[in-house]
Protein backbone atom coordinates (compact mmCIF):
# COMPACT_ATOMS: atom_id res chain seq x y z
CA UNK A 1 0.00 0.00 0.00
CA UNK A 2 2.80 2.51 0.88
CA UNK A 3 3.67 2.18 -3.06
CA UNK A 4 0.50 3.46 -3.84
CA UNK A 5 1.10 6.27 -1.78
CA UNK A 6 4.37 7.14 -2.84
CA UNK A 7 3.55 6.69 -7.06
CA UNK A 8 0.45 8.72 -6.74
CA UNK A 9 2.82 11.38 -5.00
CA UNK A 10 5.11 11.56 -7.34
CA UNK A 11 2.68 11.56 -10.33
CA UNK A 12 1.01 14.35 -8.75
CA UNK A 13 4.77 16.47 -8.52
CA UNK A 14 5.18 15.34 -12.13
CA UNK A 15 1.75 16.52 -12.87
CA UNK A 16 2.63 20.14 -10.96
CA UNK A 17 5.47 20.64 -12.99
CA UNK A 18 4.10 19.73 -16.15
CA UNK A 19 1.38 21.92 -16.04
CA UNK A 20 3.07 25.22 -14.42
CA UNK A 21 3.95 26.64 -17.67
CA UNK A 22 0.12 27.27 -18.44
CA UNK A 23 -0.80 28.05 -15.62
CA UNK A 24 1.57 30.88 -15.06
CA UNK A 25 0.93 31.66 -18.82
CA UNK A 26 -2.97 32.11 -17.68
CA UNK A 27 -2.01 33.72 -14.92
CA UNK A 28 0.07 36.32 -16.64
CA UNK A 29 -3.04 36.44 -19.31
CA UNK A 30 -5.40 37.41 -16.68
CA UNK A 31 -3.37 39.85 -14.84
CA UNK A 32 -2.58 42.55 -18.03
CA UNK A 33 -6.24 42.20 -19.44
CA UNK A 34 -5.93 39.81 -22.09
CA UNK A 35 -2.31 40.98 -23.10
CA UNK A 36 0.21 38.36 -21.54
CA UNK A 37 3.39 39.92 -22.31
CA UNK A 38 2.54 43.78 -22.10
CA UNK A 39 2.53 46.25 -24.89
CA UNK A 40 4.52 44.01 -27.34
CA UNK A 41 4.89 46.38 -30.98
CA UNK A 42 2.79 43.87 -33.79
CA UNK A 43 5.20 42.68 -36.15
CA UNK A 44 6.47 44.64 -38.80
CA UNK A 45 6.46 48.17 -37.11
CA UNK A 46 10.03 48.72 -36.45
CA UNK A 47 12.20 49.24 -38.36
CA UNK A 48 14.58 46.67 -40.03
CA UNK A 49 18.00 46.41 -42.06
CA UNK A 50 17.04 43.26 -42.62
CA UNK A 51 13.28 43.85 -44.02
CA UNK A 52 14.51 47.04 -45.89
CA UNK A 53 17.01 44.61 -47.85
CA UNK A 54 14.06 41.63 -48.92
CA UNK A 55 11.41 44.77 -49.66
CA UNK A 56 14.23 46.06 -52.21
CA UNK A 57 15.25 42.27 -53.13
CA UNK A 58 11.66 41.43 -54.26
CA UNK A 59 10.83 44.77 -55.64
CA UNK A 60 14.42 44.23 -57.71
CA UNK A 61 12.88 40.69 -58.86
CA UNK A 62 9.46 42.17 -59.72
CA UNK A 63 11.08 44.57 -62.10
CA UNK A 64 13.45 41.91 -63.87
CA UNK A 65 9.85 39.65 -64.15
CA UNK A 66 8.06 42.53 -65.58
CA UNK A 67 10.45 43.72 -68.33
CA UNK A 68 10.19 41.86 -71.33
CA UNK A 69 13.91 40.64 -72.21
């Protein structure tokens, strides 16, 4: 019997930590109204060396597509 006891503990501390991620997730979610990480900035507002470089890459390959050869 004192197997029983001890397996069902430990499933129930392997439960606990399986399961704290989402809860402090929804705990987080429910503390900032609905916004779990703060005022993030949505994608694609800041600026970007990176972005700048693809827009001008595709608008480069748009051009070469468009122009008859």
């Amino acid at each position: 019997m004192g197997t029983v006891i001890e397996i069902f503990i430990a499933m129930l501390l392997i439960g606990a930590a399986a399961f704290a991620p989402l809860g402090y997730f929804i705990y987080q979610y429910t503390q900032k109204n609905g916004q779990p990480f703060g005022d993030t900035e949505p994608h694609g507002d800041s600026p970007s060396k990176i972005n700048d470089l693809a827009e001008k890459l595709i608008s480069l390959l748009k051009n070469k597509a468009q122009k008859p050869s």
